[in-house]
C-alpha atoms as a PDB file:
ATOM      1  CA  UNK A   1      -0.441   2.435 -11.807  1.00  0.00           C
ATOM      2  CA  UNK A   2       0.948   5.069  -9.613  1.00  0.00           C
ATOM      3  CA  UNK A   3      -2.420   4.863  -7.582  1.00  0.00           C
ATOM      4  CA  UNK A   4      -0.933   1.814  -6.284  1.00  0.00           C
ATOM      5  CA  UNK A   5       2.587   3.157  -5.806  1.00  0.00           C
ATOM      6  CA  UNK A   6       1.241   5.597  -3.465  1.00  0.00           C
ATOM      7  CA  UNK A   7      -0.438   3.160  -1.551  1.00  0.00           C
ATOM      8  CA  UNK A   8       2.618   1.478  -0.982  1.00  0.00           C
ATOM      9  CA  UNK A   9       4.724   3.981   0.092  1.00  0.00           C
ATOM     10  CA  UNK A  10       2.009   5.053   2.596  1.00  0.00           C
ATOM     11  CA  UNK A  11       1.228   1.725   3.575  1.00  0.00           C
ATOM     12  CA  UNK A  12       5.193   1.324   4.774  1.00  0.00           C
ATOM     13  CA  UNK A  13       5.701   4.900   5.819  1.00  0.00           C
ATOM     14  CA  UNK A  14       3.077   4.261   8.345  1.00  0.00           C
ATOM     15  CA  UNK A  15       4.640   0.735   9.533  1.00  0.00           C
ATOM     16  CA  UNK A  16       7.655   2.781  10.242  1.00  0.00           C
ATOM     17  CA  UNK A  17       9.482   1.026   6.865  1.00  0.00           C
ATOM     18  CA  UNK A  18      10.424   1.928   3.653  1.00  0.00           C
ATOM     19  CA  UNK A  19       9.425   0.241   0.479  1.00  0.00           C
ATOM     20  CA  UNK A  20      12.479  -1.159   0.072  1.00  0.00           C
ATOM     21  CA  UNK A  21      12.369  -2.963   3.244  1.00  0.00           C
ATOM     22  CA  UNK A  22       9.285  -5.217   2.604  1.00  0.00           C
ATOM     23  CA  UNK A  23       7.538  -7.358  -0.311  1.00  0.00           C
ATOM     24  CA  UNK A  24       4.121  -6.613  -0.976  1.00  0.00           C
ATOM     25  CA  UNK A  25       1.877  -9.312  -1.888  1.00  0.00           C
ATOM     26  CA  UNK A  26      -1.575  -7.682  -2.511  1.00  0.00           C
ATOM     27  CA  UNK A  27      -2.523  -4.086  -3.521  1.00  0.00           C
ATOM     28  CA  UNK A  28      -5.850  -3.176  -4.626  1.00  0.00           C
ATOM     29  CA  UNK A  29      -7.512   0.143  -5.308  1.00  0.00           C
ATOM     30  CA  UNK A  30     -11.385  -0.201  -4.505  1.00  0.00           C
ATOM     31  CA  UNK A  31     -14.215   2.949  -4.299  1.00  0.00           C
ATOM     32  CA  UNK A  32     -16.384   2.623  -1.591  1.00  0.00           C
ATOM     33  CA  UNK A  33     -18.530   5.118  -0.518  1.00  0.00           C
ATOM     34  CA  UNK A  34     -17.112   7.769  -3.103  1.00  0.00           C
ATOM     35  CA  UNK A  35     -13.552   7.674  -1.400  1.00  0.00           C
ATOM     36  CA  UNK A  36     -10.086   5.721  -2.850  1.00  0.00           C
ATOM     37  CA  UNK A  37      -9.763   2.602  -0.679  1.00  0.00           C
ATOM     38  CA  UNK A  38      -6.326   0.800  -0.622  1.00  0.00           C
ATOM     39  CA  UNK A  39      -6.246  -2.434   0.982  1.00  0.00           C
ATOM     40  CA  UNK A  40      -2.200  -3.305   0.614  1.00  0.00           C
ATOM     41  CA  UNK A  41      -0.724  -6.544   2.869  1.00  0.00           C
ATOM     42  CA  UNK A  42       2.913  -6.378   2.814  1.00  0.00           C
ATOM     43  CA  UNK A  43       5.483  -8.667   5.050  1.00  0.00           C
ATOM     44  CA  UNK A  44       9.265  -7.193   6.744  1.00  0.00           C
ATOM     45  CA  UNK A  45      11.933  -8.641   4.831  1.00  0.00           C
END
């Protein structure tokens, strides 16, 4: 879902990483409030 690949690369580009640099291990796209949430938890590798 390229929703979700966004999410990621904006999730890490704001952490100062790139995606390559960490593992993801939750990414979910949610509407609340009629905007795109993205809650994404990632760890450093």
């Amino acid at each position: 879902m390229e929703g979700k690949k966004v999410a990621k690369s904006i999730a890490a580009s704001h952490a100062g990483l790139s995606v390559s640099d960490v593992v993801f291990s939750k990414v979910k796209l949610e509407r609340e409030d009629d905007s795109l949430q993205a809650p994404v938890e990632f760890s450093n590798i």
